[in-house]
Protein backbone atom coordinates (compact mmCIF):
# COMPACT_ATOMS: atom_id res chain seq x y z
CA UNK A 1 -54.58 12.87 -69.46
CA UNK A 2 -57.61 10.92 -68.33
CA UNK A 3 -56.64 7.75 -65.70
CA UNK A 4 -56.99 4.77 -67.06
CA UNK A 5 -57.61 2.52 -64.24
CA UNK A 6 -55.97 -0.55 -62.65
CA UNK A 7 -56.66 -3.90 -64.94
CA UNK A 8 -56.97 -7.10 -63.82
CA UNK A 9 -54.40 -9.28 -65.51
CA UNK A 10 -57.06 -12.04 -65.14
CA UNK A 11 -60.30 -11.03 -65.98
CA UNK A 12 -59.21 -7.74 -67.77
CA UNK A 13 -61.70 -5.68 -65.54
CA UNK A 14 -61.26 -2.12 -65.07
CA UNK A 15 -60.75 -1.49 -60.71
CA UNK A 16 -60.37 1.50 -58.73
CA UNK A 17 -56.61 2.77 -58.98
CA UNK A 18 -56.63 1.90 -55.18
CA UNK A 19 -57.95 -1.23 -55.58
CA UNK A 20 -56.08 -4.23 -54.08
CA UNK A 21 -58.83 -6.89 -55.54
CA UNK A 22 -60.31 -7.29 -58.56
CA UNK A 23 -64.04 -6.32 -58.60
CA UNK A 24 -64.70 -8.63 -60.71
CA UNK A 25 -63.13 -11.65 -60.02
CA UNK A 26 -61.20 -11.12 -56.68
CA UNK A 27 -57.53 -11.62 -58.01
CA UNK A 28 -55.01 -10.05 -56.71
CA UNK A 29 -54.25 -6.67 -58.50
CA UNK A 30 -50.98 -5.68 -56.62
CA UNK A 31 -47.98 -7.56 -57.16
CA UNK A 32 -46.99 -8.20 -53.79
CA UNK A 33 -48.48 -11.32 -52.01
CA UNK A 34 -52.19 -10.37 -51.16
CA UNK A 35 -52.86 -12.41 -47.37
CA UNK A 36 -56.50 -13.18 -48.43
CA UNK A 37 -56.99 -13.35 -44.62
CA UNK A 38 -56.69 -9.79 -44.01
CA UNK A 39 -58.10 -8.22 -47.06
CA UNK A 40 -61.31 -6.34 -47.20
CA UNK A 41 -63.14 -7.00 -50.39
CA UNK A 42 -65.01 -3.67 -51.62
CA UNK A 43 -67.68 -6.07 -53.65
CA UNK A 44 -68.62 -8.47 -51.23
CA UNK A 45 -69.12 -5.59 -48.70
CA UNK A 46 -66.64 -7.14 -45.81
CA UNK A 47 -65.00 -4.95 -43.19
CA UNK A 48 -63.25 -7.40 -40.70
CA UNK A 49 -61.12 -9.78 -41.67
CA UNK A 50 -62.21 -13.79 -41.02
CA UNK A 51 -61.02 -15.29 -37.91
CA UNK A 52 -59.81 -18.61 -39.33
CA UNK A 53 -58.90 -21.77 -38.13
CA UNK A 54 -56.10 -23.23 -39.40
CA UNK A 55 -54.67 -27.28 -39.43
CA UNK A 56 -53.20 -26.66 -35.81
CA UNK A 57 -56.17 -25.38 -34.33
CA UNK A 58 -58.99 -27.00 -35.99
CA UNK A 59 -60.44 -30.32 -34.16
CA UNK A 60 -59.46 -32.65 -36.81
CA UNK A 61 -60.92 -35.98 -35.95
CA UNK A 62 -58.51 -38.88 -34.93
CA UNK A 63 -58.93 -40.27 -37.92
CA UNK A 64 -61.29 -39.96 -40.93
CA UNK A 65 -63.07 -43.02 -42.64
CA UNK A 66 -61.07 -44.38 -45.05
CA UNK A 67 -62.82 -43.35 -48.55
CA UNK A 68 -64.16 -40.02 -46.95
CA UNK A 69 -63.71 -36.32 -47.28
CA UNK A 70 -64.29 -33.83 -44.27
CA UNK A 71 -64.34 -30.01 -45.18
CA UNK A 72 -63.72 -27.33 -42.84
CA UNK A 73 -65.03 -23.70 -43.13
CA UNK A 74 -62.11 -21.34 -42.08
CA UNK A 75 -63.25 -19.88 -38.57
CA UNK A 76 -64.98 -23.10 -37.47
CA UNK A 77 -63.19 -25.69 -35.54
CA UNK A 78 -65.42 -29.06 -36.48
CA UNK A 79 -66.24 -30.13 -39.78
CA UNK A 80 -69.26 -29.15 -41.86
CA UNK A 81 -69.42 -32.25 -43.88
CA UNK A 82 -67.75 -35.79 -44.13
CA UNK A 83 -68.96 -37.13 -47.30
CA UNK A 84 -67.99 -40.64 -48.99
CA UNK A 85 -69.93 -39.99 -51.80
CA UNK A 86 -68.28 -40.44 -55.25
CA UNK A 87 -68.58 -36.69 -56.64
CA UNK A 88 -70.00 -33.80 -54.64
CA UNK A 89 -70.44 -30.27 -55.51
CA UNK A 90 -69.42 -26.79 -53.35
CA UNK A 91 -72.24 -24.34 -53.53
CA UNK A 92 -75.21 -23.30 -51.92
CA UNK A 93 -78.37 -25.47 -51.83
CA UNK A 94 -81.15 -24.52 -54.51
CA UNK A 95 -84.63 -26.79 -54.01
CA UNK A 96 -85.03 -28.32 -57.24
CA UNK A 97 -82.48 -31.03 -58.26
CA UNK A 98 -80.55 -34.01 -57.33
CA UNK A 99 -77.18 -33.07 -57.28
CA UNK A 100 -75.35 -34.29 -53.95
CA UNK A 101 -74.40 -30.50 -52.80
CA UNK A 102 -72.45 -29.38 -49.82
CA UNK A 103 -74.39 -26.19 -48.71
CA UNK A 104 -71.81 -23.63 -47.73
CA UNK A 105 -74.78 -20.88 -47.31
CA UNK A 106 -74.96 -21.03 -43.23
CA UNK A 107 -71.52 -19.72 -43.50
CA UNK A 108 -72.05 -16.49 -45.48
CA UNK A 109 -71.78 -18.12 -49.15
CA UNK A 110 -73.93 -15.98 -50.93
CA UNK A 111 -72.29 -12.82 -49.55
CA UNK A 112 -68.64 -14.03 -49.86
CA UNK A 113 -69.92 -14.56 -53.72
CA UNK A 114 -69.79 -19.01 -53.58
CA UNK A 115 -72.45 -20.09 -56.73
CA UNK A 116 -74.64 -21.84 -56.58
CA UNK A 117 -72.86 -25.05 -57.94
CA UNK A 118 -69.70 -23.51 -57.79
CA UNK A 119 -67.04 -25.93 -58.06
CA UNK A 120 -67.23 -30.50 -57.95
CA UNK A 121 -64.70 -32.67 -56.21
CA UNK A 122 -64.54 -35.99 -57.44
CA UNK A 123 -62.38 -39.72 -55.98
CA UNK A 124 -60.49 -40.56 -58.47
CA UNK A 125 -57.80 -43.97 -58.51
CA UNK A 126 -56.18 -43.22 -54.97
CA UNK A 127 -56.94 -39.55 -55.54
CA UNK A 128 -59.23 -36.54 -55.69
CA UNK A 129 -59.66 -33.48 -58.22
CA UNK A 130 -61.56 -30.43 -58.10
CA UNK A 131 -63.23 -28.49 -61.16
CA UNK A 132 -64.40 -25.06 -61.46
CA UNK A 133 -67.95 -25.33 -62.75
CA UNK A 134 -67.20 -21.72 -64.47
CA UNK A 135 -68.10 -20.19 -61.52
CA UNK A 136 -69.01 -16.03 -61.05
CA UNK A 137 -66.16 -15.39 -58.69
CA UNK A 138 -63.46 -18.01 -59.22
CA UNK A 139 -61.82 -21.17 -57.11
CA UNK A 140 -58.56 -20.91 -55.78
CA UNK A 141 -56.33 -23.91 -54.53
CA UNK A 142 -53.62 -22.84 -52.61
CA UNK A 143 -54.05 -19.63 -53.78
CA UNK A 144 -53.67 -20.66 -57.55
CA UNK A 145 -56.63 -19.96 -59.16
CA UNK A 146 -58.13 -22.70 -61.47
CA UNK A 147 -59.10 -22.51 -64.86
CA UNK A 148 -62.92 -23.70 -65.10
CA UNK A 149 -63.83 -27.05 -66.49
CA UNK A 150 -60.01 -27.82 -66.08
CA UNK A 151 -59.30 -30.93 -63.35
CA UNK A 152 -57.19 -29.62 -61.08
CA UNK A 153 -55.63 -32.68 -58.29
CA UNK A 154 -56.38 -32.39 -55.02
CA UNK A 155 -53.70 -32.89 -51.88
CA UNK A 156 -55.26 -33.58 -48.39
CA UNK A 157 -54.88 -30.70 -46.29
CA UNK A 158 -55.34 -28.52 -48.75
CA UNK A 159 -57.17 -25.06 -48.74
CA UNK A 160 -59.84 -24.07 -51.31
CA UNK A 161 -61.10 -20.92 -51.96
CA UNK A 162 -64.42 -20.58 -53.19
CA UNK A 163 -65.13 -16.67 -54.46
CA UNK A 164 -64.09 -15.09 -50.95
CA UNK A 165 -65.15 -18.38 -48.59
CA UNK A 166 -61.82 -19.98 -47.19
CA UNK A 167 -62.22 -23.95 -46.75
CA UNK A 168 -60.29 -26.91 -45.72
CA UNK A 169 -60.46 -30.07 -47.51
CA UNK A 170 -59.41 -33.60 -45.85
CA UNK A 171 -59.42 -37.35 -46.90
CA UNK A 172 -59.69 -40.02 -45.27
CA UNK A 173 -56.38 -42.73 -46.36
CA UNK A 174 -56.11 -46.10 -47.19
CA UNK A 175 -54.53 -47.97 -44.32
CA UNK A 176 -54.20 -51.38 -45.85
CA UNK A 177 -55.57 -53.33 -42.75
C-alpha cells in the first residue's frame, strides 16, 4: 500500500512523512510543541536556527510615548519602528501606494515568506488588534494562528509571527498625568 503522506490539519496540504512543518502554511504537523526557534523550515530554505532576543535582553526603551507602538525583530536588540500612527500594516515595502507600511524586508521578509501587506494593527478604545490580511504563509500570536480578516486583540509584549519572521510588539500606556 502506497503512503499517503502527512496532512496538515490546517491547510490540508500533503508534507513529507518526515515533515515537522507544513509546506504550505508552516503549522505545526507533529503533535508535540514545535519551539519555532529551533526549527528548520524545508520551504523557506533555513538551516540555523534565529538567534533571538527576547523581553529580558532586548533594549526596551525607558518608556515608550504614550499612544505609540515599538516592534522588535527577534535577533535585534533596538526597535525597528515606533509608530503612533492610527493603523499600520506588517509587510514588505512595494513602490506604488500609500499605505503606512512597516518594511520588515531588511530583516529577511521575503525569504522567511512575510507578504507583502501581510497582516494590519490597528488602536482601538484603550487597545490594539491585529488582522491577517489573508496572507500566503499565515500570522501567529502567541503561537495561535489567526484566522484572516478575523480581529484578533492585541496584549503588549506580545510576540507575532509573520510566515517564519518572529517579532515583538509594544505600546506605549496611558499614564494619566
Amino acid at each position: 500500500m502506497e503512503s499517503m503522506g502527512n496532512f496538515c490539519p490546517v491547510c490540508k496540504g500533503s508534507n513529507d512523512e518526515g515533515a515537522l512543518l507544513c509546506a504550505y502554511c508552516g503549522t505545526p504537523l507533529q503533535n508535540e510543541k514545535v519551539d519555532p526557534t529551533t526549527f528548520t523550515m524545508k520551504n523557506v530554505g533555513r538551516s540555523q536556527p534565529d538567534m533571538l532576543a527576547t523581553p529580558e535582553t532586548a533594549e526596551f526603551p525607558a518608556s515608550i510615548p504614550e499612544g505609540s507602538v515599538a516592534i522588535y525583530v527577534m535577533g535585534e536588540t533596538k526597535p525597528i519602528a515606533v509608530t503612533d500612527v492610527e493603523e499600520f500594516i506588517l509587510g514588505r515595502r512595494v513602490i506604488e501606494g500609500t499605505d503606512e507600511i512597516v518594511d520588515l524586508t531588511p530583516f529577511g521578509a521575503l525569504e522567511k515568506g512575510v507578504s507583502r501587506k501581510h497582516a494590519v494593527i490597528r488602536k482601538t478604545e484603550g487597545a490594539y488588534e491585529i488582522v491577517d490580511l489573508y496572507s500566503t504563509n499565515g500570522t501567529w500570536v502567541d503561537e495561535q494562528r489567526l484566522l484572516p480578516n478575523k480581529i484578533h486583540p492585541l496584549k503588549s509584549g506580545v510576540k507575532i509571527r509573520l510566515g517564519q519572521l518572529l517579532l515583538y510588539v509594544l505600546f506605549g500606556l496611558t499614564n494619566g498625568s
